[in-house]
PDB file of N, CA and C in Angstrom:
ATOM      1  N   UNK A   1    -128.575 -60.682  95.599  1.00  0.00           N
ATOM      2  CA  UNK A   1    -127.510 -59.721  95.725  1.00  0.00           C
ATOM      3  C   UNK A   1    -127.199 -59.164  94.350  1.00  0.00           C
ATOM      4  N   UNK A   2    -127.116 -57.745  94.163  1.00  0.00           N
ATOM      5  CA  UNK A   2    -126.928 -57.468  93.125  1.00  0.00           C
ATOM      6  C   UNK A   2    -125.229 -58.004  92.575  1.00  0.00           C
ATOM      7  N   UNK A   3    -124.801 -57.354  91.381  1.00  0.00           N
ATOM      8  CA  UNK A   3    -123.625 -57.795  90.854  1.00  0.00           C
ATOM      9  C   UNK A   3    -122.484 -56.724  91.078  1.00  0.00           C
ATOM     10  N   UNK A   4    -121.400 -56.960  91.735  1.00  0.00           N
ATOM     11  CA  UNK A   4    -120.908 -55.933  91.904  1.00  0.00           C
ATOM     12  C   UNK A   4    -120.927 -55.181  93.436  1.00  0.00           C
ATOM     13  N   UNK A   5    -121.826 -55.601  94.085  1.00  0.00           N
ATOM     14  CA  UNK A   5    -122.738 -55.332  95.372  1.00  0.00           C
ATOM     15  C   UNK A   5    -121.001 -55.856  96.405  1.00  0.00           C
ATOM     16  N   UNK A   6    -120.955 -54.718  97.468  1.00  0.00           N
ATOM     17  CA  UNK A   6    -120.028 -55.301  98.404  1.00  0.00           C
ATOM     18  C   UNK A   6    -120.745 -54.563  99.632  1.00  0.00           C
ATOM     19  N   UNK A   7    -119.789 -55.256 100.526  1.00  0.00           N
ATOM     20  CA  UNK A   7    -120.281 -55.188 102.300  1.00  0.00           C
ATOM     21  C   UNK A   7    -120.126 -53.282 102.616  1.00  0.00           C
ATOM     22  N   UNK A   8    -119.528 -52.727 101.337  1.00  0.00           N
ATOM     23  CA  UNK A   8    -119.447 -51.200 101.711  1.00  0.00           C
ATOM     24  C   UNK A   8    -120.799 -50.941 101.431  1.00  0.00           C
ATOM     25  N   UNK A   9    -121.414 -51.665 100.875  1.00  0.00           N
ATOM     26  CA  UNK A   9    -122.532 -50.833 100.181  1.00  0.00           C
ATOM     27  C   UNK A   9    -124.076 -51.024 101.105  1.00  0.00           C
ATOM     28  N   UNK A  10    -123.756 -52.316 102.279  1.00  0.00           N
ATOM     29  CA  UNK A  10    -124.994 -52.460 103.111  1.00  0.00           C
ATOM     30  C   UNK A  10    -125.025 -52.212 104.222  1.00  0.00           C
ATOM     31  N   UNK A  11    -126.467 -52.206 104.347  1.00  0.00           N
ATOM     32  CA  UNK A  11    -126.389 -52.178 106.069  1.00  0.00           C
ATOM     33  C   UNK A  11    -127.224 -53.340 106.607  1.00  0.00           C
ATOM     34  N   UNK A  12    -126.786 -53.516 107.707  1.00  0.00           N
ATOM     35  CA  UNK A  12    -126.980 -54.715 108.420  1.00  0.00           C
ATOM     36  C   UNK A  12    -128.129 -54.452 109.351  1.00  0.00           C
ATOM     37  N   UNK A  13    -129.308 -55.450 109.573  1.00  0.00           N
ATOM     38  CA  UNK A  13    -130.203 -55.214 110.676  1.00  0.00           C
ATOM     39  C   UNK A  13    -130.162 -55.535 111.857  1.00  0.00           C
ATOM     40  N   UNK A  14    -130.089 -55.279 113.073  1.00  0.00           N
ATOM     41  CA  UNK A  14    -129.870 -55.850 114.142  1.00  0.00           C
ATOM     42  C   UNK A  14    -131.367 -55.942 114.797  1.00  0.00           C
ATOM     43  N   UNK A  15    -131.567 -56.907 116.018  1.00  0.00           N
ATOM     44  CA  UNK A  15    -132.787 -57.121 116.193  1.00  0.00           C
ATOM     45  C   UNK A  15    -132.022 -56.805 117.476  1.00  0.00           C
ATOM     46  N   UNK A  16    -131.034 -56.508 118.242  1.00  0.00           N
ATOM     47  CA  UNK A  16    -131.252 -55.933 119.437  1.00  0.00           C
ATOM     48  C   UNK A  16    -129.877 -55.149 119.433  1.00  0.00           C
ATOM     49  N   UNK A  17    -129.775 -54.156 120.342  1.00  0.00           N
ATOM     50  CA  UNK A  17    -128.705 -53.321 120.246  1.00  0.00           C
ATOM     51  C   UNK A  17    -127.812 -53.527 121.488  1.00  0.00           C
ATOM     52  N   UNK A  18    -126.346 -53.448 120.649  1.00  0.00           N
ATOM     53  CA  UNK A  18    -125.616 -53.554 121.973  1.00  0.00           C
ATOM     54  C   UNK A  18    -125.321 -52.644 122.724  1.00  0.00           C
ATOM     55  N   UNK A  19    -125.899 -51.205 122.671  1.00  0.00           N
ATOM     56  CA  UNK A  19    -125.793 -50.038 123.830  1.00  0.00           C
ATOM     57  C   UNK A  19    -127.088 -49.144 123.783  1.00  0.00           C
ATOM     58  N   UNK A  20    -127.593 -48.772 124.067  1.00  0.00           N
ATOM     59  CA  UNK A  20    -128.609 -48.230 124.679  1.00  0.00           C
ATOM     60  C   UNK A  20    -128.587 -46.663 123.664  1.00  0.00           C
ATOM     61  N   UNK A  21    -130.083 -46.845 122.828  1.00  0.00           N
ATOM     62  CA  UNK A  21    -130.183 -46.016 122.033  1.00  0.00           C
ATOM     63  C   UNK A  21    -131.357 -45.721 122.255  1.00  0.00           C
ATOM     64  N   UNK A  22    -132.203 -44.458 122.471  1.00  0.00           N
ATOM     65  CA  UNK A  22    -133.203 -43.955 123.009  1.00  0.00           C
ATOM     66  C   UNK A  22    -134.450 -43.727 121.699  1.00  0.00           C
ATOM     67  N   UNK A  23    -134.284 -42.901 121.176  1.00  0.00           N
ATOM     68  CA  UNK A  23    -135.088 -42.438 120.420  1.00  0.00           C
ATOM     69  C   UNK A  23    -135.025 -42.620 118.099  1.00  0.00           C
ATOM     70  N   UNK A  24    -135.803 -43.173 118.275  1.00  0.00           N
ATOM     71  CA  UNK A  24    -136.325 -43.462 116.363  1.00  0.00           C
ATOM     72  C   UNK A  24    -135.935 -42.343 115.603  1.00  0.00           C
ATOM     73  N   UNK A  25    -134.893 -42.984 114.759  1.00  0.00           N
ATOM     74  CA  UNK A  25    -134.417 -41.744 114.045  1.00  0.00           C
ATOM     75  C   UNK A  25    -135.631 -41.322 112.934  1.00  0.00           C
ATOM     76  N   UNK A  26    -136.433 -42.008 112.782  1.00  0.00           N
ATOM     77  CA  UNK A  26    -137.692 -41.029 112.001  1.00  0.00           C
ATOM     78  C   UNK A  26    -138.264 -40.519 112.561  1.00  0.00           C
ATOM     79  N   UNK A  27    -139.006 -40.742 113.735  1.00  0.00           N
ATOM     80  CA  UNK A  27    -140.056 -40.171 114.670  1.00  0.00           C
ATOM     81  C   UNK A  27    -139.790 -39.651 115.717  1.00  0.00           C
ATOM     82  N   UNK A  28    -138.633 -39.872 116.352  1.00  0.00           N
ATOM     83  CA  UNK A  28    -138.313 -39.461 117.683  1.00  0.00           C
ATOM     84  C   UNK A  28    -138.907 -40.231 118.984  1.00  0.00           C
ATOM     85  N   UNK A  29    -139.732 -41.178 118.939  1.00  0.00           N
ATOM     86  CA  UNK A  29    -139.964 -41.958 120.052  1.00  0.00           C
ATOM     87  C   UNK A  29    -139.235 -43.169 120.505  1.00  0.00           C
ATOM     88  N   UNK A  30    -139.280 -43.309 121.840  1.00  0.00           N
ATOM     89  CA  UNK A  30    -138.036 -44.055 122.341  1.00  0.00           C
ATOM     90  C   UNK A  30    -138.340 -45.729 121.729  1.00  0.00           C
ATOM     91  N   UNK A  31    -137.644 -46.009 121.268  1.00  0.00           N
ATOM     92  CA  UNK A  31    -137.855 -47.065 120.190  1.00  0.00           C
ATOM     93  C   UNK A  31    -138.228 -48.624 121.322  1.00  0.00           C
ATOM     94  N   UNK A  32    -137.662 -48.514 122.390  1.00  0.00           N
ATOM     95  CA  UNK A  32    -137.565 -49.634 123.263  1.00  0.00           C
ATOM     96  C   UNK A  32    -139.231 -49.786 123.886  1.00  0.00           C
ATOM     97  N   UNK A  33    -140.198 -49.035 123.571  1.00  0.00           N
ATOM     98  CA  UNK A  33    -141.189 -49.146 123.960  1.00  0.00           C
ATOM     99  C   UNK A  33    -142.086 -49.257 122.851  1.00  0.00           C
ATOM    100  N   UNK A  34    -141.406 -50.455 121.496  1.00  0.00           N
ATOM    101  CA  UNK A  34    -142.290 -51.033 120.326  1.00  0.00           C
ATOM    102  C   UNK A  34    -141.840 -51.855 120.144  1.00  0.00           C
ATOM    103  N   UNK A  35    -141.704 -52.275 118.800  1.00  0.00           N
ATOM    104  CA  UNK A  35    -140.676 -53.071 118.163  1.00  0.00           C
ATOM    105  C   UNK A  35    -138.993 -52.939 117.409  1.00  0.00           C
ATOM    106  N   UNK A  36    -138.780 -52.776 118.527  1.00  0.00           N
ATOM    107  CA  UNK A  36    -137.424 -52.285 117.760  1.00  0.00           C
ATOM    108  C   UNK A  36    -136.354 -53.102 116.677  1.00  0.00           C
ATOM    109  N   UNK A  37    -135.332 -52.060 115.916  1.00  0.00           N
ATOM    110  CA  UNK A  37    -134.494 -52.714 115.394  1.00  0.00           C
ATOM    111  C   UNK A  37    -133.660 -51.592 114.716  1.00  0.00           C
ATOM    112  N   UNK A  38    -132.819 -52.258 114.949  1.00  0.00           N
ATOM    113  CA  UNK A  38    -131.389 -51.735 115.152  1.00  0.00           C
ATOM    114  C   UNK A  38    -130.319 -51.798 113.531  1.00  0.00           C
ATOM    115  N   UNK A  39    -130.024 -50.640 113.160  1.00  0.00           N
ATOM    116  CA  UNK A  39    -129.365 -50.553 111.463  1.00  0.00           C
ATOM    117  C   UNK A  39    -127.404 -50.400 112.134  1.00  0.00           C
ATOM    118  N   UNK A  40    -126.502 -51.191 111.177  1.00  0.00           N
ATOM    119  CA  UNK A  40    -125.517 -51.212 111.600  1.00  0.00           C
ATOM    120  C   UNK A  40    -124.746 -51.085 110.268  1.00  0.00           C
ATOM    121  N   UNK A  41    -123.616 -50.556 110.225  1.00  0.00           N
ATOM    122  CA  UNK A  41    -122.554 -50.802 109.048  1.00  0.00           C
ATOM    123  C   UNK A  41    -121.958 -51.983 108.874  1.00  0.00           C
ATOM    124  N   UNK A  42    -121.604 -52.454 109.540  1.00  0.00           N
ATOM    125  CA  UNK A  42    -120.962 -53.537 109.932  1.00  0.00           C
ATOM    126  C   UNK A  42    -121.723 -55.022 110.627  1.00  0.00           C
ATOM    127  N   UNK A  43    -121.422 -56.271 110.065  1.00  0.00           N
ATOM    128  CA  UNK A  43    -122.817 -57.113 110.480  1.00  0.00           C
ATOM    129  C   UNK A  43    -122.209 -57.152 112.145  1.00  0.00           C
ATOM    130  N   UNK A  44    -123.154 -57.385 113.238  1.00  0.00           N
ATOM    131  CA  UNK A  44    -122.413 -56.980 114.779  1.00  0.00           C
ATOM    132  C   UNK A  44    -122.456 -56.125 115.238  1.00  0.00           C
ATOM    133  N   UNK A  45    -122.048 -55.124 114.388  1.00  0.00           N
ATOM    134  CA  UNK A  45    -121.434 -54.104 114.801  1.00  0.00           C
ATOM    135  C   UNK A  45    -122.496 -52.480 115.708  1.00  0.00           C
ATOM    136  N   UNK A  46    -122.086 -52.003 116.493  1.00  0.00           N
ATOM    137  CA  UNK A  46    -122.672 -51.172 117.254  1.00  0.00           C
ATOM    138  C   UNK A  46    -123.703 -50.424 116.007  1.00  0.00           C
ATOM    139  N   UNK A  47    -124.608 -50.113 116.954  1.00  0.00           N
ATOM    140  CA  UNK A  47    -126.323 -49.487 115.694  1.00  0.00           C
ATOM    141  C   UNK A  47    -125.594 -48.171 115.265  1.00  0.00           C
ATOM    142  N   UNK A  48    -125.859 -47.855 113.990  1.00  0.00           N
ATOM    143  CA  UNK A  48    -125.825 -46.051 113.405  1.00  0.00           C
ATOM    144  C   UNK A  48    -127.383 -45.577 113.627  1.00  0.00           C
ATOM    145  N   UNK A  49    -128.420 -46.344 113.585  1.00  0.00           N
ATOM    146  CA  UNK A  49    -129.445 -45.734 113.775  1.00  0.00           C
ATOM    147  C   UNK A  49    -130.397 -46.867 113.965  1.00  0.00           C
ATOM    148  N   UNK A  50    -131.926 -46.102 114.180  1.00  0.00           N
ATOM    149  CA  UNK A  50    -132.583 -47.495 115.464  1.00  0.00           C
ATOM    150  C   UNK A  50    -134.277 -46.991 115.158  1.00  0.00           C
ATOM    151  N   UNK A  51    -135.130 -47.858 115.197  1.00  0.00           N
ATOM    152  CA  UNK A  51    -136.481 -47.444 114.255  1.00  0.00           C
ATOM    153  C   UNK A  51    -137.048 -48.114 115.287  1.00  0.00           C
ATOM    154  N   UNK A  52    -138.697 -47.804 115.281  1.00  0.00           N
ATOM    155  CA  UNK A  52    -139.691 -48.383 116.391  1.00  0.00           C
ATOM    156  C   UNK A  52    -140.318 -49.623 116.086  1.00  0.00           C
ATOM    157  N   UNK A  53    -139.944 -49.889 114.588  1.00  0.00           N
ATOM    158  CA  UNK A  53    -140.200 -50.990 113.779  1.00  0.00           C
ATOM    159  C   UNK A  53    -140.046 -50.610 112.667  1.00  0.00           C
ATOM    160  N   UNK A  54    -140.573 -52.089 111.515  1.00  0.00           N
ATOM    161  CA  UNK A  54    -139.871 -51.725 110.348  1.00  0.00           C
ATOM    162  C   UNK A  54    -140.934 -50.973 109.577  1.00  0.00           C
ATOM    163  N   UNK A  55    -142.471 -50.799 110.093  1.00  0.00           N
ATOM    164  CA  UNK A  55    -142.944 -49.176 109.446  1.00  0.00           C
ATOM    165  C   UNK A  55    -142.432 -48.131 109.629  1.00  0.00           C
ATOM    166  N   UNK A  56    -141.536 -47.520 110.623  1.00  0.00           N
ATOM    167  CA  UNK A  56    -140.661 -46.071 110.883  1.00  0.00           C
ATOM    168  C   UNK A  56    -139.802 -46.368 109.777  1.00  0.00           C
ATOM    169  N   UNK A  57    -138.982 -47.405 109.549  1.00  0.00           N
ATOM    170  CA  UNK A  57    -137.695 -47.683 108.846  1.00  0.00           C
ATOM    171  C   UNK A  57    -138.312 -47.226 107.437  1.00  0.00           C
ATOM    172  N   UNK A  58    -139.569 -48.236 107.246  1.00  0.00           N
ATOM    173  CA  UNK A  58    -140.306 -48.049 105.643  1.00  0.00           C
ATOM    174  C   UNK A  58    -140.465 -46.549 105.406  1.00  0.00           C
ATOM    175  N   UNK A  59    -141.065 -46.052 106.329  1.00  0.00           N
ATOM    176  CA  UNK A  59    -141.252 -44.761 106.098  1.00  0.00           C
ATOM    177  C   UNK A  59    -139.936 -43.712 106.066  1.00  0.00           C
ATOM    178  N   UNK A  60    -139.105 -44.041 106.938  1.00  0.00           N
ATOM    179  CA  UNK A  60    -137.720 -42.851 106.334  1.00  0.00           C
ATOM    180  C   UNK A  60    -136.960 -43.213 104.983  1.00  0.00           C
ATOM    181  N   UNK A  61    -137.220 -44.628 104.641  1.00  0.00           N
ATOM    182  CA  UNK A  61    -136.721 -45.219 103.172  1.00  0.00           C
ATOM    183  C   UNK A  61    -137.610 -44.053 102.064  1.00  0.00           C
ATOM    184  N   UNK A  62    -138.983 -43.726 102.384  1.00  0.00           N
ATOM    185  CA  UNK A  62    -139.553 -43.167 101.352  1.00  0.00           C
ATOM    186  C   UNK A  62    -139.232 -41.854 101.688  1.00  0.00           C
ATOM    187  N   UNK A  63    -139.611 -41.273 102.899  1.00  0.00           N
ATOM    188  CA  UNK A  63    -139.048 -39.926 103.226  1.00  0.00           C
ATOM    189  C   UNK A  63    -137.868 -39.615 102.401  1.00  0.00           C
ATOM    190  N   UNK A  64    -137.003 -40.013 102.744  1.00  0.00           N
ATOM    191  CA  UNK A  64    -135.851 -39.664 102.023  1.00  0.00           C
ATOM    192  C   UNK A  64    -135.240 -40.444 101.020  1.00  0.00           C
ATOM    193  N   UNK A  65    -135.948 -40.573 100.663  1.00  0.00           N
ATOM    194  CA  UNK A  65    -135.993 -41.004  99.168  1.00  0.00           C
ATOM    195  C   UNK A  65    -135.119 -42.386  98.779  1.00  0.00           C
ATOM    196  N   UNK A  66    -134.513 -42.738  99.730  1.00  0.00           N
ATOM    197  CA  UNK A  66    -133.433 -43.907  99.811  1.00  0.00           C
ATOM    198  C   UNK A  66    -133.191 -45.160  98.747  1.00  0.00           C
ATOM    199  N   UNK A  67    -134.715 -45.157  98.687  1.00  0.00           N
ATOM    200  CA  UNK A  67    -134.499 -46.175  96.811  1.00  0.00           C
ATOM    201  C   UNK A  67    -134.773 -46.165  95.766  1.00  0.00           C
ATOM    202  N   UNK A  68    -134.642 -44.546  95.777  1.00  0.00           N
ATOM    203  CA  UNK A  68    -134.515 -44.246  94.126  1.00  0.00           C
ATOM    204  C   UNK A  68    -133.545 -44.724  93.081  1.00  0.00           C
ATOM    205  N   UNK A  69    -132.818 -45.450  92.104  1.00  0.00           N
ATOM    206  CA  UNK A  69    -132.185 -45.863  91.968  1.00  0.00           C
ATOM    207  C   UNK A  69    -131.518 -46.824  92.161  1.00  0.00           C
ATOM    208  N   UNK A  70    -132.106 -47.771  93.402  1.00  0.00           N
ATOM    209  CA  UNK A  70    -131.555 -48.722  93.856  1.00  0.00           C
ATOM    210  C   UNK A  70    -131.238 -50.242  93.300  1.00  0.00           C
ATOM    211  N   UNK A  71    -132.038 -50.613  91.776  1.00  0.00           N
ATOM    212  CA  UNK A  71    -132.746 -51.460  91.342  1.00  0.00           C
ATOM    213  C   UNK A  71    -131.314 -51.904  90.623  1.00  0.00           C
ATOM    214  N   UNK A  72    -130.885 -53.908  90.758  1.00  0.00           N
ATOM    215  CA  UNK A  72    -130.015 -53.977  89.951  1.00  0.00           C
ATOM    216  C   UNK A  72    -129.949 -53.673  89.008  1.00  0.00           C
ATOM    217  N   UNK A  73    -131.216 -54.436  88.251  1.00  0.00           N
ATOM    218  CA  UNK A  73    -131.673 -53.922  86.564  1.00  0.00           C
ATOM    219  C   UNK A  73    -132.566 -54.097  86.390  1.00  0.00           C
ATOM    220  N   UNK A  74    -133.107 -53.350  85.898  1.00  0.00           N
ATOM    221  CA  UNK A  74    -134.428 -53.003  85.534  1.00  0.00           C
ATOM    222  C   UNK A  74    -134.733 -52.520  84.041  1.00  0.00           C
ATOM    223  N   UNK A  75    -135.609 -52.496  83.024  1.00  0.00           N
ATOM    224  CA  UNK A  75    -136.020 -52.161  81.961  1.00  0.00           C
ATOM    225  C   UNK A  75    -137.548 -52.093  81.581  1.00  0.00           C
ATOM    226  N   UNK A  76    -137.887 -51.148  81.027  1.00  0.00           N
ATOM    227  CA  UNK A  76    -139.371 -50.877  80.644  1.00  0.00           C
ATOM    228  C   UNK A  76    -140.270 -52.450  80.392  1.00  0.00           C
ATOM    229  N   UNK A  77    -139.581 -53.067  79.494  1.00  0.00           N
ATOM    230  CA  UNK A  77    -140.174 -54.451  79.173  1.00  0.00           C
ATOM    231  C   UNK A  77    -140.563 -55.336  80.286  1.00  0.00           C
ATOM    232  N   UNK A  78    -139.679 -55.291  81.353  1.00  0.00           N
ATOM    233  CA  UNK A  78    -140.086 -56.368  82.616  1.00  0.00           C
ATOM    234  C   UNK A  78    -141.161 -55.925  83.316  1.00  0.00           C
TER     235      UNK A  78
END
């Protein structure tokens, strides 16, 4: 965990969803017919968004650029 790091700042994975979410927010295919999993704000808490597995997920992380910057610390030397 980084330093400084709070529960505003993550998201939670769910491995099953508690309401019925159709389609992969990267790809658009109905996620319930792979491997699904389920992204939440809150640990529990109802999905914000839902992937066919965690290659769709990997891939909208790079799509959109999501961890640029993400690194606690980092320096040229390490």
């Amino acid at each position: 965990m980084c330093a400084g790091s709070t529960d505003a700042d993550k998201t939670f994975v769910l491995r099953t969803a508690t309401s019925a979410m159709a389609d992969c927010t990267f790809c658009g295919r109905p996620v319930e017919a792979h491997d699904p999993l389920y992204l939440s704000e809150t640990p529990g808490g109802e999905p914000t968004s839902q992937f066919c597995n965690y290659g769709c997920l990997s891939a909208h992380v790079d799509a959109a650029d999501l961890a640029t910057g993400s690194a606690c610390e980092w320096s040229p030397e390490q």
